[in-house]
N, C-alpha and C. Protein backbone atom coordinates (compact mmCIF):
# COMPACT_ATOMS: atom_id res chain seq x y z
N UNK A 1 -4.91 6.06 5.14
CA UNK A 1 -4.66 6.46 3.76
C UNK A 1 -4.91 5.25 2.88
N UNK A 2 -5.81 5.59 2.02
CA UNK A 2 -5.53 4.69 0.66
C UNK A 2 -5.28 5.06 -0.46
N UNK A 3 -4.26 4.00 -0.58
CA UNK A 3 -3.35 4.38 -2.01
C UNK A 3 -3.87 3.36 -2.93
N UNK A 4 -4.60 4.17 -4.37
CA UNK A 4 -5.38 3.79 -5.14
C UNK A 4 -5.59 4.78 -6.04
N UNK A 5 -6.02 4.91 -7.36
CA UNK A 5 -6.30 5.63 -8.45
C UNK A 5 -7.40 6.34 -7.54
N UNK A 6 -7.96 7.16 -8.81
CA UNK A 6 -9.38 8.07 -8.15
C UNK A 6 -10.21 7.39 -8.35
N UNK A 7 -10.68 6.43 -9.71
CA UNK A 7 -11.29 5.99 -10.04
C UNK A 7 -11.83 4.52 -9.27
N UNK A 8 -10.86 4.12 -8.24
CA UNK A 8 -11.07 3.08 -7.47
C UNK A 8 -11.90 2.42 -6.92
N UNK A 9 -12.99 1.44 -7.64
CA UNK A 9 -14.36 1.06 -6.91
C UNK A 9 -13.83 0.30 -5.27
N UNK A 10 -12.82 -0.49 -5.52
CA UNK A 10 -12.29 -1.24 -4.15
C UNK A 10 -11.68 0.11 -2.90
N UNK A 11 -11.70 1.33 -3.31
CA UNK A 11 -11.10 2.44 -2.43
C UNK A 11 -11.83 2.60 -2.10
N UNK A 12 -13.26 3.70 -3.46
CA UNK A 12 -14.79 4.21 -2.59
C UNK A 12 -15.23 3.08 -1.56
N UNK A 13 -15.22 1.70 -1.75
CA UNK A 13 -16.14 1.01 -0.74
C UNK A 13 -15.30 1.08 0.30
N UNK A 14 -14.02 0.97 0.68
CA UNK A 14 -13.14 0.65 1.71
C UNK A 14 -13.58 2.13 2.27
N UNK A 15 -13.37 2.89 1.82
CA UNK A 15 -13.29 4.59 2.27
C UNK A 15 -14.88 5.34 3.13
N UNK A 16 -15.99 4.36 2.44
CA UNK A 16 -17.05 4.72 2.96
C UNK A 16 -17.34 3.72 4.17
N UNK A 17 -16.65 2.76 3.99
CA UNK A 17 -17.02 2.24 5.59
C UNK A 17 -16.22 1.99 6.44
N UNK A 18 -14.99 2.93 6.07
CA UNK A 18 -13.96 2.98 7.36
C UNK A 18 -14.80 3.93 8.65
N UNK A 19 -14.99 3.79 9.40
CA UNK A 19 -15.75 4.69 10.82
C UNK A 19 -14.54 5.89 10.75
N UNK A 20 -13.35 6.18 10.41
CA UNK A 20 -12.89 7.43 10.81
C UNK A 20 -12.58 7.89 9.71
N UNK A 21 -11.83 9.42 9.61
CA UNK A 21 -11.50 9.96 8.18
C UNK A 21 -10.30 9.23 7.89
N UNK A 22 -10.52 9.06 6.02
CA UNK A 22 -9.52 8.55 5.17
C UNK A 22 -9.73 9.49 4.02
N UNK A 23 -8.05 9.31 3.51
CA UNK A 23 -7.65 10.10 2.17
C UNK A 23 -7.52 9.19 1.51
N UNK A 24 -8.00 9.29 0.00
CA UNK A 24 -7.16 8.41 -1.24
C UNK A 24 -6.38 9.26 -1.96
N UNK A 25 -5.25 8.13 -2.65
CA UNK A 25 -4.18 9.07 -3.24
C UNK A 25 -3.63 7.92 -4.08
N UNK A 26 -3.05 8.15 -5.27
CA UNK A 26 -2.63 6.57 -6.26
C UNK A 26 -0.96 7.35 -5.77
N UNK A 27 -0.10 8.36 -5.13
CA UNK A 27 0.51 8.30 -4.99
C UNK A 27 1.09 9.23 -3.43
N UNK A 28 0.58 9.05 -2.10
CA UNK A 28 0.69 10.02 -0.94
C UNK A 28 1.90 10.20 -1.03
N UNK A 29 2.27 11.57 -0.58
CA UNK A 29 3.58 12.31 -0.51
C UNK A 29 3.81 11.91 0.91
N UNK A 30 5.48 12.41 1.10
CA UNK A 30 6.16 12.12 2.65
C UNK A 30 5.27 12.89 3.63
N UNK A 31 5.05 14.26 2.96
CA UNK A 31 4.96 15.34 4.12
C UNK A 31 2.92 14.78 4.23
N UNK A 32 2.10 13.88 3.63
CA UNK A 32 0.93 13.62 3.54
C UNK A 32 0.81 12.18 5.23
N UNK A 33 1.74 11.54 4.76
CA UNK A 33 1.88 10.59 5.69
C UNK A 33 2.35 10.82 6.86
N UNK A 34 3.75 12.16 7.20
CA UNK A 34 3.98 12.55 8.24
C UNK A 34 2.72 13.20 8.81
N UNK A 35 2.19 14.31 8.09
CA UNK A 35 1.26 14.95 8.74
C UNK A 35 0.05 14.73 9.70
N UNK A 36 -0.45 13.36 9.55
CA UNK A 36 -1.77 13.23 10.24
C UNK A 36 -0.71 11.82 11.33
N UNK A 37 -1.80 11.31 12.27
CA UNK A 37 -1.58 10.25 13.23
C UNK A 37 -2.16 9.50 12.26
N UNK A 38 -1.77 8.54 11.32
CA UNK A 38 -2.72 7.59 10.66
C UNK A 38 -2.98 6.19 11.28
N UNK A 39 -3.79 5.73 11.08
CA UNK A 39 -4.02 4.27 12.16
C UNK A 39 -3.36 2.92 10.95
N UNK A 40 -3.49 3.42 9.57
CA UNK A 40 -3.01 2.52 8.58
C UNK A 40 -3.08 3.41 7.49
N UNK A 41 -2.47 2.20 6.69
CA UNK A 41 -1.85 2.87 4.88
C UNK A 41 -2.55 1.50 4.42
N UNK A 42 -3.48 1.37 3.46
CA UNK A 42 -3.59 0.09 2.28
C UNK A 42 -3.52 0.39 1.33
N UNK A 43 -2.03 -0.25 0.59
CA UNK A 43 -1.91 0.31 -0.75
C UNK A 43 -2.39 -0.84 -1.51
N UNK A 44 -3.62 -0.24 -2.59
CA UNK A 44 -4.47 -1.09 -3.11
C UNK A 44 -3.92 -1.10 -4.82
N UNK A 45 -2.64 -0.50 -4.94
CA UNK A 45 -2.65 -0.27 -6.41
C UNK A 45 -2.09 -1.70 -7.29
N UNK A 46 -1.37 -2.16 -6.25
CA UNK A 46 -1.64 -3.88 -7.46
C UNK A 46 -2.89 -4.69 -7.91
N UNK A 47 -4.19 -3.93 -7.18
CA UNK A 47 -5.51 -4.09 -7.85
C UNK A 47 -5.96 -3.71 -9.13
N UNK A 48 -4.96 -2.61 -9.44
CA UNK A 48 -5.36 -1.79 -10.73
C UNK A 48 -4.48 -1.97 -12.05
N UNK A 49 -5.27 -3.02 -12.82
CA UNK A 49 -4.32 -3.63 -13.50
C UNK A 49 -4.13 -2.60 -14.75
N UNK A 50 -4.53 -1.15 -14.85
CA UNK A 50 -3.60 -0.24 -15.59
C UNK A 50 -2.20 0.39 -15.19
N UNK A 51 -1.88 0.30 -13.84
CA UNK A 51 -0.63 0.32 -13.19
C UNK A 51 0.18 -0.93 -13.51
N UNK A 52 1.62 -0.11 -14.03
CA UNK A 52 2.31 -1.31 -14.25
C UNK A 52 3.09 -1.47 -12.95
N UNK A 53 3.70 -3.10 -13.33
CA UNK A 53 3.70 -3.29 -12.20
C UNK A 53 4.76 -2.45 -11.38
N UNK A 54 6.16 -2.43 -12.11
CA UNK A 54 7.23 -1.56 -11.13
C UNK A 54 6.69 -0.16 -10.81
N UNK A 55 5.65 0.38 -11.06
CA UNK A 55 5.49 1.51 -10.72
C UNK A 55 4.85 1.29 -8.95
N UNK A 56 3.90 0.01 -9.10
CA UNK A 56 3.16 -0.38 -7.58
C UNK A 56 4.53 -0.85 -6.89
N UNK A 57 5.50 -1.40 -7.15
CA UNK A 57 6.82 -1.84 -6.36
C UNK A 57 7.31 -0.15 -6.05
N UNK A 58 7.01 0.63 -6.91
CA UNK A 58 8.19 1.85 -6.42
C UNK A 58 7.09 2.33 -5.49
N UNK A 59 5.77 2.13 -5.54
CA UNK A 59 4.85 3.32 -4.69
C UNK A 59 5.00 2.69 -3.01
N UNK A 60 5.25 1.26 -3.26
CA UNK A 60 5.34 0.49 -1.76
C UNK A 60 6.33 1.00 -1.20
N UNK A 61 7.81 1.01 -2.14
CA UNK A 61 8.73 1.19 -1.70
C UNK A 61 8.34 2.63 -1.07
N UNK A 62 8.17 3.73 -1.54
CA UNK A 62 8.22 5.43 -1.30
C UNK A 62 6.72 5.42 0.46
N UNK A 63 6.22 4.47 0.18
CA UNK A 63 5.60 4.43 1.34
C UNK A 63 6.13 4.20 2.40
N UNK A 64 6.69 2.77 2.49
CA UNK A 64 7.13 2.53 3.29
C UNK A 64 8.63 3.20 4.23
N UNK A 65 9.25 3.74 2.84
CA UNK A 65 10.76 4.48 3.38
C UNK A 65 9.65 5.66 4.25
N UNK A 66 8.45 6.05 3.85
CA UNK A 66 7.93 7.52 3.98
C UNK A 66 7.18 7.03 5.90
N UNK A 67 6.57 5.95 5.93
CA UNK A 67 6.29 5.63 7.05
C UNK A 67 7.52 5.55 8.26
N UNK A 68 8.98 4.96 7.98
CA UNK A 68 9.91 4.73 8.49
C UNK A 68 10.53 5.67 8.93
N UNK A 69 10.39 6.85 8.05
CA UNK A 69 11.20 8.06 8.47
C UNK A 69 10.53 8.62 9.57
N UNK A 70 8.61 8.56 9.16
CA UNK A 70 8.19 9.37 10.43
C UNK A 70 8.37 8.70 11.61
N UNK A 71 8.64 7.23 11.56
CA UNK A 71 8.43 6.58 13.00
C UNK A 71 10.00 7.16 13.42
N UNK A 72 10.75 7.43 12.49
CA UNK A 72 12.20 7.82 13.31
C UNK A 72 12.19 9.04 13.69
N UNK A 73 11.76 10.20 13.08
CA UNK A 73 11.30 11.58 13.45
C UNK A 73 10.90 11.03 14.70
N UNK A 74 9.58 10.74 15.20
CA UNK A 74 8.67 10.67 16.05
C UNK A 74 8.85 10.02 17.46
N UNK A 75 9.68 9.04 16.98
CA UNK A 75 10.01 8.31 17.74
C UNK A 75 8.81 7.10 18.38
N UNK A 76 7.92 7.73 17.77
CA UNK A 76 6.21 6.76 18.27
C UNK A 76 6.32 5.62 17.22
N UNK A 77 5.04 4.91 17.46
CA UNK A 77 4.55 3.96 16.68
C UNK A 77 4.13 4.34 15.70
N UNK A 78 4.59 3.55 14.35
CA UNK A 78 4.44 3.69 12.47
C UNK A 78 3.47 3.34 12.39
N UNK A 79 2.40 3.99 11.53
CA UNK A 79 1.16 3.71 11.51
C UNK A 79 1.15 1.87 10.26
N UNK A 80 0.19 1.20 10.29
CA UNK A 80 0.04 -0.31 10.20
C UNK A 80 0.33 -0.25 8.45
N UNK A 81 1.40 -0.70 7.27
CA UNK A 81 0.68 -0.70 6.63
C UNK A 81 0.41 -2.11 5.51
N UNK A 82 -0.65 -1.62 4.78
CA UNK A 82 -1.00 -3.16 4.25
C UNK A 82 -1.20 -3.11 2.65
N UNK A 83 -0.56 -4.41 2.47
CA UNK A 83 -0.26 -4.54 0.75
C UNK A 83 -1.46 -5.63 -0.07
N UNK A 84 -1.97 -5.05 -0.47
CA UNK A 84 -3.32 -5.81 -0.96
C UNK A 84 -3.08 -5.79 -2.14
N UNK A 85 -2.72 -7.27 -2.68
CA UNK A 85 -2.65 -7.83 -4.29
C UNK A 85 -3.37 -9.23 -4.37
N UNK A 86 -3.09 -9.22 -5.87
CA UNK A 86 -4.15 -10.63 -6.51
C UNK A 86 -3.15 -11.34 -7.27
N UNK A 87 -3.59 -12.33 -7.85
CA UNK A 87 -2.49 -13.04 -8.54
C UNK A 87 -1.05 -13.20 -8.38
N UNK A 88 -1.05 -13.65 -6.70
CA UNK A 88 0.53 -13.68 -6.82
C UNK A 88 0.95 -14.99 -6.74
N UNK A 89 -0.22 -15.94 -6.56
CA UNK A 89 0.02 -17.19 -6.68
C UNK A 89 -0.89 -18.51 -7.71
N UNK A 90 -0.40 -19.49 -8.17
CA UNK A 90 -0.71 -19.82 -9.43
C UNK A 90 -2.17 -21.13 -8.55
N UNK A 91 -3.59 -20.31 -8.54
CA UNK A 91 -4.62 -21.28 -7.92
C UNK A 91 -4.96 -21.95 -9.09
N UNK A 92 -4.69 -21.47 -9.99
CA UNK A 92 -6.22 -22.30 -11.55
C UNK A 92 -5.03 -22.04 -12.31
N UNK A 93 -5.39 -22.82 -13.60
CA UNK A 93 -4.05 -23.20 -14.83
C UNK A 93 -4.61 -21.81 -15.80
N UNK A 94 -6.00 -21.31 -15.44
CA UNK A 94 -6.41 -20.08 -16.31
C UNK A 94 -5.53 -18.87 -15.90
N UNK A 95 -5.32 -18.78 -14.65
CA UNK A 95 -5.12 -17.26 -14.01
C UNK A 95 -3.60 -17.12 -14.12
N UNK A 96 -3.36 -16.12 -15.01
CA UNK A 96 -1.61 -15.40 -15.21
C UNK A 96 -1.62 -14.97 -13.56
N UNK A 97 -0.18 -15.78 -13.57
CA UNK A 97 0.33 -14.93 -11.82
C UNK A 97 0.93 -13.36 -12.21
N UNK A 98 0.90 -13.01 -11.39
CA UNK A 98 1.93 -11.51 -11.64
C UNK A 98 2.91 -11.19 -10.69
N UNK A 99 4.34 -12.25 -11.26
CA UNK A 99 5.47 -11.90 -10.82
C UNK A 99 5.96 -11.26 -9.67
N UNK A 100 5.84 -10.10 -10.49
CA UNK A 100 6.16 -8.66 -9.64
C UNK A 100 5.68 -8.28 -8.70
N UNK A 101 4.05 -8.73 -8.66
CA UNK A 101 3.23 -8.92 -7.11
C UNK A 101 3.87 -9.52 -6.61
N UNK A 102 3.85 -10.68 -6.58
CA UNK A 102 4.38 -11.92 -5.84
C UNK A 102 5.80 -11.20 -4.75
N UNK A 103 6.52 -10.64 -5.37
CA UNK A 103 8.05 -9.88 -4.39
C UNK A 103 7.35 -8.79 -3.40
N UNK A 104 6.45 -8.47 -3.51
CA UNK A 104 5.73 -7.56 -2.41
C UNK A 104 5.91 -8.47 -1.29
N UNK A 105 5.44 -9.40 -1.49
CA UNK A 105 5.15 -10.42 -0.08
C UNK A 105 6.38 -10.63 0.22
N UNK A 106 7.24 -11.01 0.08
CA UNK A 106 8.83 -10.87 0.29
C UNK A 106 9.25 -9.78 0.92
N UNK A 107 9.39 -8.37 0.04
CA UNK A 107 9.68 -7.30 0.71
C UNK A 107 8.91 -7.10 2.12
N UNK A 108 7.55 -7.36 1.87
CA UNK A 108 6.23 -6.91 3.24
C UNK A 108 7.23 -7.66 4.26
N UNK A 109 7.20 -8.93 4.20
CA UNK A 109 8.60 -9.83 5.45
C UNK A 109 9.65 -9.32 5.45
N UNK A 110 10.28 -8.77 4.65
CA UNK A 110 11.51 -7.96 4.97
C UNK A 110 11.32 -6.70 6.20
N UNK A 111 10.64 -5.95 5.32
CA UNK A 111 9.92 -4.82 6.27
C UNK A 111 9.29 -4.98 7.48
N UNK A 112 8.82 -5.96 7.79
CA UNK A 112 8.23 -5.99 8.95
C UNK A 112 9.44 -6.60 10.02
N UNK A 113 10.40 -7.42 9.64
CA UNK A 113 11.54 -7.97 10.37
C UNK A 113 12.21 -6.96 10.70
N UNK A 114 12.58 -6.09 9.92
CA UNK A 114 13.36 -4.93 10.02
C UNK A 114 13.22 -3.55 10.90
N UNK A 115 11.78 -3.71 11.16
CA UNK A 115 11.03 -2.46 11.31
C UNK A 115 9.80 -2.68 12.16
């Protein structure tokens, strides 16, 4: 699954050269993520700098509770998933960091310790 607007040039390219089927969605539902065996989730929406940011913190969050539940349903292995942002760290005195990215990487270590 990729989670991304429709309009997503970084989705279409990811999406056309994944070798198996993928869905995009700027927001997958529980019953979208339970439903298939997915091999991964990349939520690409801190790329899209018309998303603000707590809305990409709540979509990680609703993913990830949404991945957790199925691995507890299932009892199998949670499919992989991955948080792809920019600016979360200050390289050049030009480039605004973005905060709120930056706690993804925090939470992502939380989540993965936990889970």
């Amino acid at each position: 699954i990729l989670v991304a607007g429709d309009g997503s040039p970084i989705a279409s390219r990811m999406a056309t050269s994944l070798s198996s089927e993928s869905v995009t969605s700027p927001a997958p539902t529980e019953a979208m993520i339970e439903g298939e065996a997915w091999d991964g989730i990349a939520v690409l929406s801190a790329l899209e700098d018309a998303v603000p940011d707590m809305d990409v913190l709540g979509t990680v969050l609703q993913v990830t509770q949404a991945v957790v539940r199925k691995g507890v349903k299932t009892g199998g292995a949670m499919p992989r998933v991955v948080l792809v942002t920019q600016c979360t760290q200050a390289v050049d005195e030009d480039v605004e960091v973005r905060a709120a990215h930056a706690g993804l990487w925090g939470f992502a270590r939380c989540a993965r310790a936990e889970h």
